[in-house]
N, C-alpha and C. Protein backbone atom coordinates (compact mmCIF):
# COMPACT_ATOMS: atom_id res chain seq x y z
N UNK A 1 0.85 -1.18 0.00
CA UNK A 1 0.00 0.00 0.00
C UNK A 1 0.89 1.24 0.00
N UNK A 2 0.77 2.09 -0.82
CA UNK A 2 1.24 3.15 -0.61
C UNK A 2 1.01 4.37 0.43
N UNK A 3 1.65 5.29 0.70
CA UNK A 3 1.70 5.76 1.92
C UNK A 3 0.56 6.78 2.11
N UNK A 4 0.26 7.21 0.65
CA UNK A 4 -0.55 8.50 0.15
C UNK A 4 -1.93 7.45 0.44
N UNK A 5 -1.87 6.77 0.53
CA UNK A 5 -3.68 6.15 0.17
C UNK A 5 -3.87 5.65 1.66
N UNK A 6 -2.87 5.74 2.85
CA UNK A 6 -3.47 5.17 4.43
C UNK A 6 -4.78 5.74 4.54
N UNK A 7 -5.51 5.67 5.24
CA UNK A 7 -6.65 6.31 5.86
C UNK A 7 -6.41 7.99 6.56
N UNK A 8 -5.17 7.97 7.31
CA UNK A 8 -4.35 8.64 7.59
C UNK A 8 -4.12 9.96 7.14
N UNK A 9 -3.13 9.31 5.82
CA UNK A 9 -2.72 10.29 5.02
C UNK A 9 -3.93 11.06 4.17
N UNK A 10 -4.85 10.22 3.33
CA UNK A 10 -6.04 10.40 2.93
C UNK A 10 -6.77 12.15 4.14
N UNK A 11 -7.28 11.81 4.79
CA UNK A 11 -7.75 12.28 6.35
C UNK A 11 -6.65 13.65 5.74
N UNK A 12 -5.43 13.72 5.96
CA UNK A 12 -4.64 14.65 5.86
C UNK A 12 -5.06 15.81 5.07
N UNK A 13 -4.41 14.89 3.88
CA UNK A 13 -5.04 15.67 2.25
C UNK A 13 -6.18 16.27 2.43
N UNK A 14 -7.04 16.03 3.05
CA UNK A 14 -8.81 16.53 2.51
C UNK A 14 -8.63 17.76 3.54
N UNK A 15 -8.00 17.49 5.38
CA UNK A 15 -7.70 18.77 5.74
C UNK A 15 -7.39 19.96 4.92
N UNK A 16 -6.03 19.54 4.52
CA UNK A 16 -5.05 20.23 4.07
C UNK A 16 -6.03 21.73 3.45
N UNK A 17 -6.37 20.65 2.31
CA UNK A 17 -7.48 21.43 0.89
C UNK A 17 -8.25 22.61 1.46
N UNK A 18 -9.14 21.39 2.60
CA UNK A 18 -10.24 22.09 3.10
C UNK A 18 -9.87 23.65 3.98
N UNK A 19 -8.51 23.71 4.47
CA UNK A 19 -8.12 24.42 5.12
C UNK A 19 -7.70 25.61 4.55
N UNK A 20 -6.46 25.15 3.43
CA UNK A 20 -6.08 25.97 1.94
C UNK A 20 -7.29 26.95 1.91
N UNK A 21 -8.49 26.30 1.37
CA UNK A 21 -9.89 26.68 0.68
C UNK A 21 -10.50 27.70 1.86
N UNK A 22 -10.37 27.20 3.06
CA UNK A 22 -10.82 28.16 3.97
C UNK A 22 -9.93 29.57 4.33
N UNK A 23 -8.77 29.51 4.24
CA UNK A 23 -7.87 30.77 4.39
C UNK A 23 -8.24 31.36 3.37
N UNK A 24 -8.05 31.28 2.28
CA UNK A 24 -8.05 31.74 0.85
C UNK A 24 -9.69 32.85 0.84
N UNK A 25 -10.59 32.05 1.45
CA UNK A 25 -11.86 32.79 1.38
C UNK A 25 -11.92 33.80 2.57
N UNK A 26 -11.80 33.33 3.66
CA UNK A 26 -11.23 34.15 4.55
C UNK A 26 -10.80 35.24 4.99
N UNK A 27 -9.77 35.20 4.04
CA UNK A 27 -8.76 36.64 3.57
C UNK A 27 -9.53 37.88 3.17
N UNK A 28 -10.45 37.71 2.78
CA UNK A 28 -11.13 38.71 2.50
C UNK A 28 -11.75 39.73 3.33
N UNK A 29 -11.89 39.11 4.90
CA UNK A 29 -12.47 39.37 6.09
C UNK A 29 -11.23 40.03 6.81
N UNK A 30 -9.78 39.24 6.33
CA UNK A 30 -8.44 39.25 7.19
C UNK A 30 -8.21 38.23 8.43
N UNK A 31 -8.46 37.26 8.12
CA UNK A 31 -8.77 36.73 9.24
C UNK A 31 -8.36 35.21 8.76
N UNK A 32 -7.48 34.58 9.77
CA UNK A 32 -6.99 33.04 9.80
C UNK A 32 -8.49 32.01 10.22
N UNK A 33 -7.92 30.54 9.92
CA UNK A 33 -8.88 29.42 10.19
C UNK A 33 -8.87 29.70 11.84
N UNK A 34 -8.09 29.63 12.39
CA UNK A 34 -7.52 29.96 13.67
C UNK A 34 -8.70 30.77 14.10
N UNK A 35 -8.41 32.03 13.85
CA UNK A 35 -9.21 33.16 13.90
C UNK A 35 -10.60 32.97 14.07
N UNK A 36 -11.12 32.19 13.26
CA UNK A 36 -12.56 31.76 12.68
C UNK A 36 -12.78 30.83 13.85
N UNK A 37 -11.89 30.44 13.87
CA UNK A 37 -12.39 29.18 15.25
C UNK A 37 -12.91 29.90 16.09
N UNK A 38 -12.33 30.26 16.36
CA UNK A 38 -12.40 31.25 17.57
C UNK A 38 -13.46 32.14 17.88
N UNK A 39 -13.77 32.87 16.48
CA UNK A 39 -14.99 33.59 16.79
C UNK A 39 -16.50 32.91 16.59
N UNK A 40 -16.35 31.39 15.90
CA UNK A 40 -17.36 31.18 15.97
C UNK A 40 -17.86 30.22 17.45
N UNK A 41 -17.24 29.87 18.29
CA UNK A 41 -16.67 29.58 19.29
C UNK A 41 -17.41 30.22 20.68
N UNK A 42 -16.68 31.80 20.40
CA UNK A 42 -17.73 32.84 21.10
C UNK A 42 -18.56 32.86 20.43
N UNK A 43 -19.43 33.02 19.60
CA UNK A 43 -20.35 32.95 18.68
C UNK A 43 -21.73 32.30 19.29
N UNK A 44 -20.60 30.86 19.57
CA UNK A 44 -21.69 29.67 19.98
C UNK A 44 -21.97 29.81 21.28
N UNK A 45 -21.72 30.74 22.45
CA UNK A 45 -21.36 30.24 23.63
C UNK A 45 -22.25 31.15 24.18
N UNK A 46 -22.94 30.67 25.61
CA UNK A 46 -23.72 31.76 26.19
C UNK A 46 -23.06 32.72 26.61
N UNK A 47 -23.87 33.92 26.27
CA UNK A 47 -23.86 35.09 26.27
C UNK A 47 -22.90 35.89 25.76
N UNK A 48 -22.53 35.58 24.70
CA UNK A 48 -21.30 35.56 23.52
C UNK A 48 -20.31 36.04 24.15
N UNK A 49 -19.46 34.98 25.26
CA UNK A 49 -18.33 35.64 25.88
C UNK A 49 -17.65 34.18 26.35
N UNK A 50 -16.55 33.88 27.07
CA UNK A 50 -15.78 32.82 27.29
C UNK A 50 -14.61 33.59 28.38
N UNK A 51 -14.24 32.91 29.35
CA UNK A 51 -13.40 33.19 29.99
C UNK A 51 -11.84 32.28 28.59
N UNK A 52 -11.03 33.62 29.07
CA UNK A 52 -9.56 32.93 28.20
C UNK A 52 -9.55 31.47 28.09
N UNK A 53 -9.30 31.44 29.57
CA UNK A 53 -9.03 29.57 30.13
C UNK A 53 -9.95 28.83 29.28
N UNK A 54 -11.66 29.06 29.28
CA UNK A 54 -12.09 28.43 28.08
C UNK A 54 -11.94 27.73 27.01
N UNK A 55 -11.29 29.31 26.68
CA UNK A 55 -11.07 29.33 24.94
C UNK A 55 -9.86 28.34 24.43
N UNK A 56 -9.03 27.96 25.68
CA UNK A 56 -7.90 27.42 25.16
C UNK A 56 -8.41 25.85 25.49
N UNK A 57 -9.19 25.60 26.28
CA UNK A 57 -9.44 24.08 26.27
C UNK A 57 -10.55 23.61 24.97
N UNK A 58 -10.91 24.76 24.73
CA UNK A 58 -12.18 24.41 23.36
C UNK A 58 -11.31 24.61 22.35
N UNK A 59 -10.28 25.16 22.49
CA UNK A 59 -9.92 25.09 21.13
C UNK A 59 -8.93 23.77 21.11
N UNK A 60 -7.83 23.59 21.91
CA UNK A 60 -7.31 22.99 22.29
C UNK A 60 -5.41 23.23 22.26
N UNK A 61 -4.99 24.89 22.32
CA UNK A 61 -4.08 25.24 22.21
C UNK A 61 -3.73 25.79 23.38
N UNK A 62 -2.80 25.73 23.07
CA UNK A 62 -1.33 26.78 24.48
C UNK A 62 -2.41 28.48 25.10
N UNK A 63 -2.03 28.57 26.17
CA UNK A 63 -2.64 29.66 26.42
C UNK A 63 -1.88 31.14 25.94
N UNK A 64 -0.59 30.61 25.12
CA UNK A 64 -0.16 32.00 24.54
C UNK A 64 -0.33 31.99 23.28
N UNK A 65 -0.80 30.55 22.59
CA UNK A 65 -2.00 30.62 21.30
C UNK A 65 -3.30 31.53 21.48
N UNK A 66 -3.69 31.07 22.69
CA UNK A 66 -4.85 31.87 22.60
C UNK A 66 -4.94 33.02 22.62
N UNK A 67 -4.18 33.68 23.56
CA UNK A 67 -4.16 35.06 23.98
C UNK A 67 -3.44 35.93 22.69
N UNK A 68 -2.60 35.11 21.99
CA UNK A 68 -2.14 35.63 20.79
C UNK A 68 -3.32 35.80 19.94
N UNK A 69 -4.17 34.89 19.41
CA UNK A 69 -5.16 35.21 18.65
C UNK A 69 -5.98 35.95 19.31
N UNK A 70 -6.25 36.26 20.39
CA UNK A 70 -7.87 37.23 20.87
C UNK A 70 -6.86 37.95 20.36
N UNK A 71 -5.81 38.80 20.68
CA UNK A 71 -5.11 39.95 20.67
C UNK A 71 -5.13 40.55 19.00
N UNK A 72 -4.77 39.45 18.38
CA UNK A 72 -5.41 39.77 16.83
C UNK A 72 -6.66 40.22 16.41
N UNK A 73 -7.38 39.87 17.72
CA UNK A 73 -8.91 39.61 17.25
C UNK A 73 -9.31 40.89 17.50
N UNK A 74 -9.05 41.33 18.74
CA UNK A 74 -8.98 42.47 19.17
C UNK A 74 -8.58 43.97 18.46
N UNK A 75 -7.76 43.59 17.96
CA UNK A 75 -6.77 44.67 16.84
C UNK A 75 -7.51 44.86 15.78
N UNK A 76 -8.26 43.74 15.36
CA UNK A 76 -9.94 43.83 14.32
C UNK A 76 -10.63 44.56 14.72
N UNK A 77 -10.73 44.52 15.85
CA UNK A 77 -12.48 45.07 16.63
C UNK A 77 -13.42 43.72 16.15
N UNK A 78 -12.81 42.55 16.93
CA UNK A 78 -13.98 41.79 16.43
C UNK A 78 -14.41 40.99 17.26
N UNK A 79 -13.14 41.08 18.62
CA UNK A 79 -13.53 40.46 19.93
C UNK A 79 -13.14 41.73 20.80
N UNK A 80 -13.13 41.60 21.93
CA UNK A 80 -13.46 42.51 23.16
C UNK A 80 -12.93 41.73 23.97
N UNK A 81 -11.63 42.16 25.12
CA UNK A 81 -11.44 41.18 26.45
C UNK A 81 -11.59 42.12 27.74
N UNK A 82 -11.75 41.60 28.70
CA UNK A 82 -12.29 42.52 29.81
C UNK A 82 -12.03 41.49 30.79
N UNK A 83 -11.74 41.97 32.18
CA UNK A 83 -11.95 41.36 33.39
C UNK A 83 -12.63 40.89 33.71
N UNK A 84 -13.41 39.86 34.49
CA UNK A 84 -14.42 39.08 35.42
C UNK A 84 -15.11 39.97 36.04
N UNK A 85 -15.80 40.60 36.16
CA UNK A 85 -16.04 41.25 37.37
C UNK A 85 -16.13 40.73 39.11
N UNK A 86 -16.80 39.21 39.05
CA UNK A 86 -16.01 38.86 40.35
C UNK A 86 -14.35 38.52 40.32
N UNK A 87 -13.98 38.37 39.85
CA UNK A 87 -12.38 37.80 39.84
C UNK A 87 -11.61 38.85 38.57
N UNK A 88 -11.30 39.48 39.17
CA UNK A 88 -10.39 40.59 37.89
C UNK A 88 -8.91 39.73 37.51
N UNK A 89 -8.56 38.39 37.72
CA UNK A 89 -7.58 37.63 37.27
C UNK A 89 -7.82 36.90 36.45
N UNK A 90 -9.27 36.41 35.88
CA UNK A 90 -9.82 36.21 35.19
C UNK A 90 -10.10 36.84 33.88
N UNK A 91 -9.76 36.66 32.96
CA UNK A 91 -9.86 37.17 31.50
C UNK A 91 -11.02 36.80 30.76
N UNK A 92 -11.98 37.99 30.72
CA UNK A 92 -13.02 37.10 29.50
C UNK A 92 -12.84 38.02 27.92
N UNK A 93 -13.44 37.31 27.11
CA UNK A 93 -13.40 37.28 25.68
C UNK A 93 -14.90 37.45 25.26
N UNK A 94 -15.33 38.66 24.64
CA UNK A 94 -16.66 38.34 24.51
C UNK A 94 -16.39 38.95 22.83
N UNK A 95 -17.23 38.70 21.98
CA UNK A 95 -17.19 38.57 20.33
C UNK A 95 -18.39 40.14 20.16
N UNK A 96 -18.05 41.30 19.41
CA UNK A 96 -18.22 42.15 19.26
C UNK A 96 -19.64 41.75 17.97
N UNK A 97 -19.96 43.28 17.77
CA UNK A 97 -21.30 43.00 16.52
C UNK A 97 -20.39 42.91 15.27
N UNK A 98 -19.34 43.21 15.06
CA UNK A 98 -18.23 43.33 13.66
C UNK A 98 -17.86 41.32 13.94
N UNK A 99 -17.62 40.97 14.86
CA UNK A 99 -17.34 39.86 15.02
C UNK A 99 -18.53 38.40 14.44
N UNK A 100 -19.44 39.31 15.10
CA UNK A 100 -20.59 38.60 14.76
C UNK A 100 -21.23 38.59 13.27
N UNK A 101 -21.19 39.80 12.05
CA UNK A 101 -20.90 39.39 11.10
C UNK A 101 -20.37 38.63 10.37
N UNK A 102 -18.64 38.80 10.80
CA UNK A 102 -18.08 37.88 9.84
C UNK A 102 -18.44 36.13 10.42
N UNK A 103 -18.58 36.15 11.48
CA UNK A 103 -19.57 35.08 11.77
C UNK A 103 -20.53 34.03 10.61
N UNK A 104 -21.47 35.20 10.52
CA UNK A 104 -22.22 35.04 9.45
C UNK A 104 -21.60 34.76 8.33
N UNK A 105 -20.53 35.16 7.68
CA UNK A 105 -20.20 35.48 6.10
C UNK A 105 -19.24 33.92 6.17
N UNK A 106 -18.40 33.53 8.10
CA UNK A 106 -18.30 32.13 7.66
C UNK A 106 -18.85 30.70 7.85
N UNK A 107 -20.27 31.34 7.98
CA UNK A 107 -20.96 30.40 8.28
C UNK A 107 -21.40 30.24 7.41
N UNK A 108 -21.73 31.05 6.22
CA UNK A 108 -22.38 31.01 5.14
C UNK A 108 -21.32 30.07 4.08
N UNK A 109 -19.84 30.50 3.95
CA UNK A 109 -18.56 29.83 3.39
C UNK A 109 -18.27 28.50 4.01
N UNK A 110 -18.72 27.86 5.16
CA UNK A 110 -18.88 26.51 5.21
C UNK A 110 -19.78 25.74 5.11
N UNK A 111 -21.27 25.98 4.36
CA UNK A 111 -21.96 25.31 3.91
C UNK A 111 -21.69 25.38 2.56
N UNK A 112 -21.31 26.36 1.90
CA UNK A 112 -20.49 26.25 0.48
C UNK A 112 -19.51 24.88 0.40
N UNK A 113 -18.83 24.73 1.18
CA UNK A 113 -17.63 24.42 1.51
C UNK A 113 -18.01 22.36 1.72
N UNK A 114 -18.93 22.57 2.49
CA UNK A 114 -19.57 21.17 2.75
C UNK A 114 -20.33 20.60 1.45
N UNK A 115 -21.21 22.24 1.43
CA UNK A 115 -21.82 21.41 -0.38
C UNK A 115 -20.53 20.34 -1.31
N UNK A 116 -19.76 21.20 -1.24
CA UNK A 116 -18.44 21.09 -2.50
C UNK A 116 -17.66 19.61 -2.09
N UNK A 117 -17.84 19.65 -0.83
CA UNK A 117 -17.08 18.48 -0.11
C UNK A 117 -17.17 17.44 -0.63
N UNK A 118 -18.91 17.31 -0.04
CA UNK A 118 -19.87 16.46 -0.25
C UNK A 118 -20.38 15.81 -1.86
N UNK A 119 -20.29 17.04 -2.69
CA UNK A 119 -20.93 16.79 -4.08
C UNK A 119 -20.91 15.62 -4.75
N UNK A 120 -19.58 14.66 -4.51
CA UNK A 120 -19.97 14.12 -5.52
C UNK A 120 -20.29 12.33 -5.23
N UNK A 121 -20.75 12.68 -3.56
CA UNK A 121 -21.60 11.69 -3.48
C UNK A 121 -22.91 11.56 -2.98
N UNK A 122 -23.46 10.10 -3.34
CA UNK A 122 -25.24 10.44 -2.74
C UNK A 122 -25.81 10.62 -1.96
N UNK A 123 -26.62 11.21 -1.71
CA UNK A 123 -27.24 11.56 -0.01
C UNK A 123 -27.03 9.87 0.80
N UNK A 124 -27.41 8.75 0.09
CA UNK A 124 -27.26 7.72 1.00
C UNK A 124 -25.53 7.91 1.44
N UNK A 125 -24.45 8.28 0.68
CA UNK A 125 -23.39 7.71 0.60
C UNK A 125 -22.89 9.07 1.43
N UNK A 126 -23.64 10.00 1.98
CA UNK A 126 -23.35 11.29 2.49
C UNK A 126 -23.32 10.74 3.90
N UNK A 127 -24.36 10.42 4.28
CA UNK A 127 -24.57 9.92 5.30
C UNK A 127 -24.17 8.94 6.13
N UNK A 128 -23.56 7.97 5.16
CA UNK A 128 -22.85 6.62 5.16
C UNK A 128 -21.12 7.26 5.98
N UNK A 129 -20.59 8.36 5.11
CA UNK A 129 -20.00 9.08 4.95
C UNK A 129 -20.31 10.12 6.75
N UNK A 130 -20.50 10.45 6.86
CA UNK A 130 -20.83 11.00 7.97
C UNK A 130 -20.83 10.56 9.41
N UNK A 131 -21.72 9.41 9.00
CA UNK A 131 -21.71 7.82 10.07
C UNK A 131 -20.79 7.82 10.35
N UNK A 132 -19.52 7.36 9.40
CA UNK A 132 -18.49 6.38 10.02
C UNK A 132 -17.64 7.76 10.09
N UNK A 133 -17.38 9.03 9.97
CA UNK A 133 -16.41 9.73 10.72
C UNK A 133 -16.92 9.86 11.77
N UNK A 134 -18.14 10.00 12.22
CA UNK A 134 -18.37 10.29 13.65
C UNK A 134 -17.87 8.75 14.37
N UNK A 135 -18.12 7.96 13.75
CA UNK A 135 -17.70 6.42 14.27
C UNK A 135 -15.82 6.92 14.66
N UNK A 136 -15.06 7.24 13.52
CA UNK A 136 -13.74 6.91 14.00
C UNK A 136 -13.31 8.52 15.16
N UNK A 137 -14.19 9.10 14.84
CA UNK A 137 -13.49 10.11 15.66
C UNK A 137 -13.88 9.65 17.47
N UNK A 138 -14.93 9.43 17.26
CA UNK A 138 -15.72 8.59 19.04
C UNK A 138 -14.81 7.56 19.30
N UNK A 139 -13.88 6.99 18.10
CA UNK A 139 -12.99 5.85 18.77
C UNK A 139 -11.58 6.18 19.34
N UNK A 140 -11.44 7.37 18.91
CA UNK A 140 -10.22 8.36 19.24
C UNK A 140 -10.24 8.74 20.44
């Protein structure tokens, strides 16, 4: 078997693309996959805010990843960080109305994105398809 066709490597490649494809559209906003995580993240979260500490276990990076990207985010105007008000050692992150647009514009670019994924197989084989990544990722 060659090395390019593991399950693995396969898995890789389709990142890779999918990721490529997502910066590339992105850019237009100024804004990394990274970035995007992030705001859709706060996005999703009650009361569109996250303590730092949060953000770095949901995302699953270093806490000077994180604080590096709000700080970007920030420099947008597209997140907002502020103190706790009970605990001022506490850092929260809350996602601005500019934030919350581009929100929208990539939420709208990953159903594009899934269409395209997806296209060129059948709704049974979509699903089939769907099944078993949720299968290998639950085995992880």
């Amino acid at each position: 078997m060659m090395l390019q066709d593991t399950c693995g490597a396969l898995i890789k490649q389709i990142h890779d693309e999918l990721e490529k494809n997502a910066n590339n559209t992105m850019r237009a906003d100024g804004i990394t996959m990274a970035q995007c995580t992030l705001l859709l993240t706060l996005h999703d979260a009650a009361e569109k805010q996250m303590p730092l500490k949060a953000l770095e276990k949901s995302l699953h990076v270093a806490q000077s990843t994180a604080a590096g990207v709000v700080a970007r985010l920030e420099q947008k105007k597209l997140v907002e960080g502020f103190g706790n008000a009970e605990d001022r050692r506490i850092k929260m992150v809350r996602i601005t109305p500019l934030g919350e647009q581009c929100c929208q514009r990539a939420e709208q670019n990953m159903q594009h994105a899934e269409k395209a994924l997806l296209s060129g197989l059948t709704q049974t084989e979509q699903e089939i398809f769907l099944s078993l990544l949720k299968k290998v990722r639950d085995t992880l």
